[in-house]
Protein backbone atom coordinates (compact mmCIF):
# COMPACT_ATOMS: atom_id res chain seq x y z
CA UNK A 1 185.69 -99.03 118.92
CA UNK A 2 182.05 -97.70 118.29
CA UNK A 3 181.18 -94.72 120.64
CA UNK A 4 176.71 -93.82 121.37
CA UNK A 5 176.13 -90.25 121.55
CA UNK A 6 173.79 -88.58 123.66
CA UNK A 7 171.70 -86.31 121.10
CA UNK A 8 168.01 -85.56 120.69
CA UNK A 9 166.80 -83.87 117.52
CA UNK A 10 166.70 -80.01 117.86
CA UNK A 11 162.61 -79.70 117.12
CA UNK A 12 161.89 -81.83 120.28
CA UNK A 13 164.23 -78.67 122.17
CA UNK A 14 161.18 -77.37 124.13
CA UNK A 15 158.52 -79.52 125.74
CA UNK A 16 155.90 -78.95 128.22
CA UNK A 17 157.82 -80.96 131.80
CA UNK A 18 154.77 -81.50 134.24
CA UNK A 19 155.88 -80.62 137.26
CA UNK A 20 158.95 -79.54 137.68
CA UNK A 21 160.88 -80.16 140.56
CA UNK A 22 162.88 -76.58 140.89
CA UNK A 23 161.95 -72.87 139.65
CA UNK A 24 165.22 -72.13 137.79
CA UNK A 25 167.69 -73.61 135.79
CA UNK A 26 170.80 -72.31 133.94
CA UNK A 27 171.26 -72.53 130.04
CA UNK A 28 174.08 -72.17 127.62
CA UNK A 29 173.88 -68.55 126.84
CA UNK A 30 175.22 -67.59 122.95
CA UNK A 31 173.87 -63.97 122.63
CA UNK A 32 169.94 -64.72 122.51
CA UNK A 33 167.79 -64.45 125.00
CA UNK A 34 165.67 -67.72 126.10
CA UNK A 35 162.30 -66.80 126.43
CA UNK A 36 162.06 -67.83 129.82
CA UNK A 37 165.14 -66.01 130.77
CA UNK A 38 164.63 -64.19 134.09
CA UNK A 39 164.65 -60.56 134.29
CA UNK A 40 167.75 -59.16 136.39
CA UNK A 41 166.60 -55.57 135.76
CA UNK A 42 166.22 -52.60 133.75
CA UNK A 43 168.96 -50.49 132.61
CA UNK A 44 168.53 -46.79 133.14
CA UNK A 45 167.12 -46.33 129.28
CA UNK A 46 164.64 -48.75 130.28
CA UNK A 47 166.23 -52.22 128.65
CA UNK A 48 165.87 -55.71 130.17
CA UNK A 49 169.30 -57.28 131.07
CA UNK A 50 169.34 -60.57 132.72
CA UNK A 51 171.48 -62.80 135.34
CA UNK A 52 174.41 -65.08 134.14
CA UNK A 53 176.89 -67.14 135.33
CA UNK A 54 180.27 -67.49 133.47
CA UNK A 55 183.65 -69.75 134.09
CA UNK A 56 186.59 -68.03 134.55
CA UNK A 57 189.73 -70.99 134.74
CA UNK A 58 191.28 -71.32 138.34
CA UNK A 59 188.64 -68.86 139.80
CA UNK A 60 185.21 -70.01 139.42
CA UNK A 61 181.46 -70.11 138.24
CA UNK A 62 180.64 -65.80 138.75
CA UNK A 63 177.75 -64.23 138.95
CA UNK A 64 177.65 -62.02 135.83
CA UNK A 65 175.08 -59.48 133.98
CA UNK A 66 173.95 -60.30 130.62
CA UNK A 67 172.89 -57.70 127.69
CA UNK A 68 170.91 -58.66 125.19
CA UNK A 69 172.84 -59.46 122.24
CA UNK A 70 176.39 -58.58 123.93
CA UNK A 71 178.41 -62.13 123.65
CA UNK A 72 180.80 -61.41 126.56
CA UNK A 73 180.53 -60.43 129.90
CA UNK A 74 182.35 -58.73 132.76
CA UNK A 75 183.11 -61.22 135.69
CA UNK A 76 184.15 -59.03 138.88
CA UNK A 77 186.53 -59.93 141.45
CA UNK A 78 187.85 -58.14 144.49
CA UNK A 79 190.56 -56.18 142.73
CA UNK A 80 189.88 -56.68 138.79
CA UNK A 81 186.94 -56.93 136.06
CA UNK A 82 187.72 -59.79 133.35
CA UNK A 83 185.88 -59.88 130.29
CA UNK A 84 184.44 -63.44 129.72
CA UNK A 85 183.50 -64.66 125.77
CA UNK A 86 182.79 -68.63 126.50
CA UNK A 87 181.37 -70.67 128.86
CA UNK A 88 178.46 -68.88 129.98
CA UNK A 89 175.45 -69.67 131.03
CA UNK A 90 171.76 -67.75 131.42
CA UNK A 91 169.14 -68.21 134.25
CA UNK A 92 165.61 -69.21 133.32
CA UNK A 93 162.68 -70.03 135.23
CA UNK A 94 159.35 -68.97 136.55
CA UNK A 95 159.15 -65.16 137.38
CA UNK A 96 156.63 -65.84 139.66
CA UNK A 97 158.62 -68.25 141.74
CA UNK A 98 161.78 -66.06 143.06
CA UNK A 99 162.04 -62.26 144.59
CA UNK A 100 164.38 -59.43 145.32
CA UNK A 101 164.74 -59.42 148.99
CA UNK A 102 166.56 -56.16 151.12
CA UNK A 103 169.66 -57.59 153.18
CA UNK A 104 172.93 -56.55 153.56
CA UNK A 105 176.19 -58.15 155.06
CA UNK A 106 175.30 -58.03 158.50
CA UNK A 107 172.15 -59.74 158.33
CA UNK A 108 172.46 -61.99 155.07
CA UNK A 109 173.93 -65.06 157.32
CA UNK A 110 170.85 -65.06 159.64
CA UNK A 111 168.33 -64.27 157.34
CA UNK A 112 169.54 -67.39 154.93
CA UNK A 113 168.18 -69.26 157.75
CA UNK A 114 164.81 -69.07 156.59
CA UNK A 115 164.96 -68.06 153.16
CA UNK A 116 166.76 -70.14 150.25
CA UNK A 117 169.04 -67.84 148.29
CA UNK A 118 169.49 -69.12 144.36
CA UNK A 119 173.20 -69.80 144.13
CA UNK A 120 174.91 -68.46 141.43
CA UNK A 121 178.41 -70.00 141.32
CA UNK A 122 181.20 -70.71 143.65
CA UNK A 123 185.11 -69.09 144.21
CA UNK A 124 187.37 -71.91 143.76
CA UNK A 125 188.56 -73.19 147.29
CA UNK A 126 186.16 -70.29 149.26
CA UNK A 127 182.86 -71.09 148.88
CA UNK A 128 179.16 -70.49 147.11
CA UNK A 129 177.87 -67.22 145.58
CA UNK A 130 174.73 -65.59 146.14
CA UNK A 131 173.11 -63.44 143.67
CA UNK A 132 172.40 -60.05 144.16
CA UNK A 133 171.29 -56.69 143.14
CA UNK A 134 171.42 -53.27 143.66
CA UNK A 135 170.61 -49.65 142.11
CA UNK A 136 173.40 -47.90 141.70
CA UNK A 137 173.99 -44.76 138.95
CA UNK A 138 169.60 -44.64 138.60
CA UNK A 139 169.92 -48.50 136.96
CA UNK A 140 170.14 -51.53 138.43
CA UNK A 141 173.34 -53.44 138.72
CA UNK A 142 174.08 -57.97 139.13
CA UNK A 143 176.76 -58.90 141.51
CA UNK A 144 177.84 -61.63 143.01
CA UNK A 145 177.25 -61.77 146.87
CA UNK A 146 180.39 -63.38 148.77
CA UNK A 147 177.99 -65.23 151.09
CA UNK A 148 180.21 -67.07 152.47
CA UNK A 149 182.37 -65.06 153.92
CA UNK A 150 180.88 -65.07 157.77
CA UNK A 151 181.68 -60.97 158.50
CA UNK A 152 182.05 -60.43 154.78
CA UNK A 153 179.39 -60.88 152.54
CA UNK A 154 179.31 -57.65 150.29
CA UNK A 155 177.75 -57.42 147.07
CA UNK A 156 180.88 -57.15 143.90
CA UNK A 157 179.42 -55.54 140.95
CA UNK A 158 180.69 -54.50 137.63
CA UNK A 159 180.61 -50.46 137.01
CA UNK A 160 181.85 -49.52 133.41
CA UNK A 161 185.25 -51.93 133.94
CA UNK A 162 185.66 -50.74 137.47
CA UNK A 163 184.90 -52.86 140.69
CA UNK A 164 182.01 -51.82 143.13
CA UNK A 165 181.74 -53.14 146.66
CA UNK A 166 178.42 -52.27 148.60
CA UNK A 167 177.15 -53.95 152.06
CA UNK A 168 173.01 -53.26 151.52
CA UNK A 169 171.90 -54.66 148.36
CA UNK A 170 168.94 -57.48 147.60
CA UNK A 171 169.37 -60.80 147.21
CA UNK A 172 167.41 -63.33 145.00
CA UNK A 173 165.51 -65.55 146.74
CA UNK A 174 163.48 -68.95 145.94
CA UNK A 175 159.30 -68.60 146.78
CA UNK A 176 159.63 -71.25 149.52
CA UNK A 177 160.28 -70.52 153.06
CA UNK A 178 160.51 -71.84 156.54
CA UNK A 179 158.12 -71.50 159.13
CA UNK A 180 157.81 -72.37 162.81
CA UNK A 181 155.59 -75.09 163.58
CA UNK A 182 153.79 -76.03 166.75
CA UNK A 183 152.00 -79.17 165.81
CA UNK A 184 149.25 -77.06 163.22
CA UNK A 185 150.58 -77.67 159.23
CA UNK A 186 150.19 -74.15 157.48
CA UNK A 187 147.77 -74.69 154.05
CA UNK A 188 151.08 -74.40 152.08
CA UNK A 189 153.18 -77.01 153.39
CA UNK A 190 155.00 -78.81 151.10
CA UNK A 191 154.08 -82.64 151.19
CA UNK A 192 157.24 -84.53 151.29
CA UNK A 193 155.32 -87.83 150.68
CA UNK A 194 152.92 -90.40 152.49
CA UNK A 195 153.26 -93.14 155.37
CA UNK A 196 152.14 -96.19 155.74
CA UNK A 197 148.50 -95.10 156.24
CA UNK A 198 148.53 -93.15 153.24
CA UNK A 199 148.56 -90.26 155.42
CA UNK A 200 150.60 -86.76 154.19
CA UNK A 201 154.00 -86.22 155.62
CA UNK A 202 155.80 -83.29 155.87
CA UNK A 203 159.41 -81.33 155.85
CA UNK A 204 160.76 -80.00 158.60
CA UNK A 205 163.49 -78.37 160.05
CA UNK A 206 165.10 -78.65 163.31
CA UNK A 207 168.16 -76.70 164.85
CA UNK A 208 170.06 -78.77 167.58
CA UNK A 209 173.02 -77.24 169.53
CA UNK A 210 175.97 -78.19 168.18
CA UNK A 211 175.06 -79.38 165.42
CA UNK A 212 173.04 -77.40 163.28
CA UNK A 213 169.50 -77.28 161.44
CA UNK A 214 168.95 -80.88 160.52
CA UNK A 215 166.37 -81.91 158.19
CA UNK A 216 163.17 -84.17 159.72
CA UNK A 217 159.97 -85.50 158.63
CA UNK A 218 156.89 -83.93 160.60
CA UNK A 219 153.68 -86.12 160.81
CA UNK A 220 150.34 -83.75 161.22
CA UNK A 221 149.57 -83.22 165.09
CA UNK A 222 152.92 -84.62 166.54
CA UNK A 223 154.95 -81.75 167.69
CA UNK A 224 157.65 -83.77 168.57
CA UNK A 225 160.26 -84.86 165.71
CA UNK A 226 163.65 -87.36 165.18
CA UNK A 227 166.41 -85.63 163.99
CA UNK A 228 168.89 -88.37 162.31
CA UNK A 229 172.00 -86.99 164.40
CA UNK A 230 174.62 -89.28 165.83
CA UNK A 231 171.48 -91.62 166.23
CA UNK A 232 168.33 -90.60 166.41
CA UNK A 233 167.60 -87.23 168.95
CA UNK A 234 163.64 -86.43 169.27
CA UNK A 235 163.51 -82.50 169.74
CA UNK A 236 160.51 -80.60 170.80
CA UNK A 237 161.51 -76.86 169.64
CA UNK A 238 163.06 -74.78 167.18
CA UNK A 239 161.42 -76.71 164.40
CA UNK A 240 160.07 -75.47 161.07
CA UNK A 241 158.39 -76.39 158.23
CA UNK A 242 159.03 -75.73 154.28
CA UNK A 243 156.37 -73.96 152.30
CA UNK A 244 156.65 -73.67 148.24
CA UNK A 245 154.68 -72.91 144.95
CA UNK A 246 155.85 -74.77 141.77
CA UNK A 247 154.25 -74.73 138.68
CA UNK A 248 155.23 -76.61 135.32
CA UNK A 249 158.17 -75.16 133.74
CA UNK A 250 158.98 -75.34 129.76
CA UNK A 251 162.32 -76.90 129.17
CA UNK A 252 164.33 -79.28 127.15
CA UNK A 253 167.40 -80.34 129.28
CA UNK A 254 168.68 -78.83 132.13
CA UNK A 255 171.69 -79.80 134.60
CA UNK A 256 170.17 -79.76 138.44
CA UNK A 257 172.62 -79.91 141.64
CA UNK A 258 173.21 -83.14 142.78
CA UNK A 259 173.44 -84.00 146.39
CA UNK A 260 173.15 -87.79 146.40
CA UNK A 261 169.86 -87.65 145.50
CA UNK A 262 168.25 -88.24 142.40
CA UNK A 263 165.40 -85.73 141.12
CA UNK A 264 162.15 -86.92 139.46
CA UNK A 265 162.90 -85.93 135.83
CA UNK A 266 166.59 -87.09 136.17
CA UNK A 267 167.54 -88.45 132.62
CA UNK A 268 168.78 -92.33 132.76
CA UNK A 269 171.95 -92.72 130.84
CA UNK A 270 171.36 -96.47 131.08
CA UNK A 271 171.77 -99.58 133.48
CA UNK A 272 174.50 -101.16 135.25
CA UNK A 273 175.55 -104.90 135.75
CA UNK A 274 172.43 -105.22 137.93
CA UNK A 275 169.36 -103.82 135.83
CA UNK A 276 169.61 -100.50 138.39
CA UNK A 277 169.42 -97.18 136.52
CA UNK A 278 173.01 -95.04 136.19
CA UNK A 279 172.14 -91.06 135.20
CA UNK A 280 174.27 -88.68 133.69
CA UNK A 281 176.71 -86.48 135.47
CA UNK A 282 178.73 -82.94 135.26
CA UNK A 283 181.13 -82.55 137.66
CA UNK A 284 183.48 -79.39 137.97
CA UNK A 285 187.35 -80.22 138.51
CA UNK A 286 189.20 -77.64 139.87
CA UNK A 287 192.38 -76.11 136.88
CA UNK A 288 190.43 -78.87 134.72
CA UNK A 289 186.79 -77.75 133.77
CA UNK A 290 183.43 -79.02 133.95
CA UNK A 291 183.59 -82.98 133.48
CA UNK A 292 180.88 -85.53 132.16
CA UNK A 293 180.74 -88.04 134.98
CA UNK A 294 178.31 -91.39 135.85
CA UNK A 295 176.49 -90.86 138.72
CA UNK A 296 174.95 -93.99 140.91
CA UNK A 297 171.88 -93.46 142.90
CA UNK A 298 172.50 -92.62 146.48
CA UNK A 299 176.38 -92.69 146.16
CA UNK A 300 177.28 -88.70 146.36
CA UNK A 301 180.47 -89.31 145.39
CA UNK A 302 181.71 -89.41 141.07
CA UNK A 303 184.47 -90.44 139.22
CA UNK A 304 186.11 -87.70 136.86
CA UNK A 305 187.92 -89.37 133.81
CA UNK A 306 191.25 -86.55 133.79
CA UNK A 307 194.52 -87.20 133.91
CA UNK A 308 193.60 -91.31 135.12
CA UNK A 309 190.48 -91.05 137.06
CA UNK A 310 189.59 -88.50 140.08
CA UNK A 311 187.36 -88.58 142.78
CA UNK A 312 185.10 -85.72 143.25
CA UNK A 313 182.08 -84.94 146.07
CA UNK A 314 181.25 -81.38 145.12
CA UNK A 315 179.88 -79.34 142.53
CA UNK A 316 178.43 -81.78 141.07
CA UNK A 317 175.22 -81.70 139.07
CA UNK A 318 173.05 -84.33 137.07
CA UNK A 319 171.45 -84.39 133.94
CA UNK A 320 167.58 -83.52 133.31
CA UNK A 321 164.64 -83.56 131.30
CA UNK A 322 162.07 -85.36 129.35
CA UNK A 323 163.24 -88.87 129.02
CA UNK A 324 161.59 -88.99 125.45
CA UNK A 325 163.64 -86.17 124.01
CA UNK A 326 166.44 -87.66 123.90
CA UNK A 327 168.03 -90.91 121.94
CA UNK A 328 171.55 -92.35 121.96
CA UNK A 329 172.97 -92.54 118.17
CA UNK A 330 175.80 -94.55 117.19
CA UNK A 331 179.08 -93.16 115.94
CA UNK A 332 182.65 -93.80 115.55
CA UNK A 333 185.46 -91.10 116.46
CA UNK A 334 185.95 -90.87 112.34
CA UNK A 335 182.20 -90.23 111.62
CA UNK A 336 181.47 -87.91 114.73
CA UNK A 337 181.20 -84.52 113.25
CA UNK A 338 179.37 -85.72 109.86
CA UNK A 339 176.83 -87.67 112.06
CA UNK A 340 176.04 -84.41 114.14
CA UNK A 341 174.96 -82.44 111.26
CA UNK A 342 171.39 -81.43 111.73
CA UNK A 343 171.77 -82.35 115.24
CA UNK A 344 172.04 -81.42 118.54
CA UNK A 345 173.99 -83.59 120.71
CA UNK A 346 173.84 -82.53 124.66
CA UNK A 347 176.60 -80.42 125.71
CA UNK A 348 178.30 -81.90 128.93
CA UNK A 349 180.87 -80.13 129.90
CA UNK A 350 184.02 -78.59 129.16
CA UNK A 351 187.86 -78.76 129.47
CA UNK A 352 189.90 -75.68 130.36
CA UNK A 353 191.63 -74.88 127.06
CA UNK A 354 190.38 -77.76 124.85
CA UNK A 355 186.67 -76.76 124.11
CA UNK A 356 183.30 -78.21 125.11
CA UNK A 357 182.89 -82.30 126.01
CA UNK A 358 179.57 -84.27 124.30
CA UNK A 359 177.91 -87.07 126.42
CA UNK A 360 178.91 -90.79 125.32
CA UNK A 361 178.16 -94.15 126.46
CA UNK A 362 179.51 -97.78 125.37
CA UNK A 363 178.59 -101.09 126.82
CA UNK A 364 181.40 -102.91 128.71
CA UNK A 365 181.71 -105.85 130.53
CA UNK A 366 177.78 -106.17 130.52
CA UNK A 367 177.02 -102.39 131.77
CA UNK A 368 176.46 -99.16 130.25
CA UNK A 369 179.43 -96.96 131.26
CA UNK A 370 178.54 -93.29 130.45
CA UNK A 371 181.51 -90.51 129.69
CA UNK A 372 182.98 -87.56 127.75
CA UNK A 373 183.71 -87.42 124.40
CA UNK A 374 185.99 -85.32 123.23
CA UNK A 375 184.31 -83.58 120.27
């Protein structure tokens, strides 16, 4: 049986992406520092470290600090430090398009309200984590902020193997906000798209009681939107609009969250029985690893190929990037590791304890089905 690998040649890594659709991005990390790495801080001799994210098995994605040139890092949890060699990734992005802002675990909950925190991993079966910062011995330290943990959302660093645990500490933050709007549409508005007119459209925000801030569209001059809850409700307060500044990012692939949506630069992994466009998939499976899934436009839900086939609906992210950097190339299971000499083939995934998963596709029963390959 012939397998096509997902590969794209490694001089075609970095390409100019106009207009990127989010200011950071995660990348394997191996010891060198991408040049678009963003800055975490400054060690108290002055050096640049930078923010990571590593997988521990049966525990998480954790927020980590990277060293230049240091291969491992020290993932923190409530009661332990454990030193992490594999499976660990490096934020990138625009500089200009996040910020350190003060908070602490009082006030984090309420002030997420109107800011959008970057997310830097999850605890297994508790929740997302925050990143966050502090300066602690004159240098400043990475953590991971327990944000979701309602009346416990402290800041877990690493100090010299030992656990810290503060309650003030900064938080890193995307450069688009929420505002209130009365009917006027602030200069910076994000346009969500056009109506029938042609006219702009815009993003909004609305918080009904008992059931939360909803997402609506806001038309320029109406103050009144519909909020798509159990129906349609029209509200006429507490409504905001986003504002954000995105400029073109340098990147080759990167893996995006997926919500059921599919981004602008989303990568097709080919078509199904009915000409529509399938995209490629990551999904993390909890004692399992990080799994190359297919993922079908508006369906949020994937199928994980381990252990027969499992259904997952959360951390889930899809596949991104030029479309012309990439190329499938045809191998066999026999050939695999010759063909991939001078090569880079994408890196989807992993499986706890048996080592990192390529991207594959076959044709079969008249559609592209897209999976992992065991390499």
């Amino acid at each position: 049986m012939f397998l096509r690998i997902f590969s794209f040649v490694a001089t075609l890594a970095i390409t100019q992406a106009a207009s990127a659709p989010e200011d950071h991005y995660w990348r394997d990390y191996d010891g060198a520092i991408p040049e678009d790495a963003l800055h975490g801080g400054e060690s108290s001799n002055g050096r640049k470290f930078y923010i990571g994210q590593a997988y521990v098995r049966n525990k998480g994605l954790i927020v980590v600090q990277i060293h230049p040139g240091v291969k491992t890092v020290n993932a923190v949890f409530e009661d332990k430090v454990e030193k992490v060699d594999a499976h660990i990734k490096i934020l990138c992005g625009n500089p200009n398009e996040s910020h350190w802002l003060p908070t602490n675990s009082t006030d984090i909950q309420m002030m997420l309200v109107d800011y959008n925190a970057v997310v830097g991993g999850h605890e297994d079966g508790l929740g997302p984590l925050h990143i966050g910062r502090l300066m602690y011995r004159g240098e400043d330290s990475i953590g991971k902020i327990t944000s979701y943990k309602p009346y416990g959302a402290n800041l877990y660093f690493d100090d010299r193997g030992e656990v810290q645990v503060f309650t003030t500490y900064e938080v890193l933050v995307h450069d688009y906000y929420w505002r209130d709007y009365t009917g006027t549409i602030p200069e910076d508005a994000v346009v969500g798209g056009k109506d029938v007119n042609g006219k702009d459209i815009y993003i909004g925000q609305a918080y009904i009681k008992n059931e939360g801030l909803i997402v609506v569209q806001i038309y320029p001059g109406v103050r009144e939107v519909q909020a798509p809850i159990k129906g349609i409700k029209n509200v006429k307060k507490y409504t905001k609009v986003v504002l954000i500044t995105v400029s073109a990012l340098q990147e080759d692939y990167t893996w995006r969250e997926y919500t059921g949506s599919i981004p602008p630069d989303a990568v097709v992994g080919g078509e199904d029985i009915n000409g529509k466009h399938i995209y490629i998939g990551q999904a993390y499976v909890r004692n399992e690893g990080l799994i190359v899934v297919q993922i079908y436009p508006g369906v949020r839900a994937v199928s994980a190929p381990i252990k027969g086939v499992k259904k997952v609906d959360t951390f889930i992210k899809i596949l991104c990037g030029p479309q012309e950097n990439f190329y499938w190339m045809p191998a066999t299971f026999s050939d695999l590791h010759l063909a991939l000499v001078g090569k880079h083939a994408v890196i989807g995934g992993h499986e706890d304890g048996g080592g990192q998963l390529n991207v594959g596709r076959i044709s079969h029963e008249g559609e592209i089905k897209i999976g992992k390959i065991t390499a």
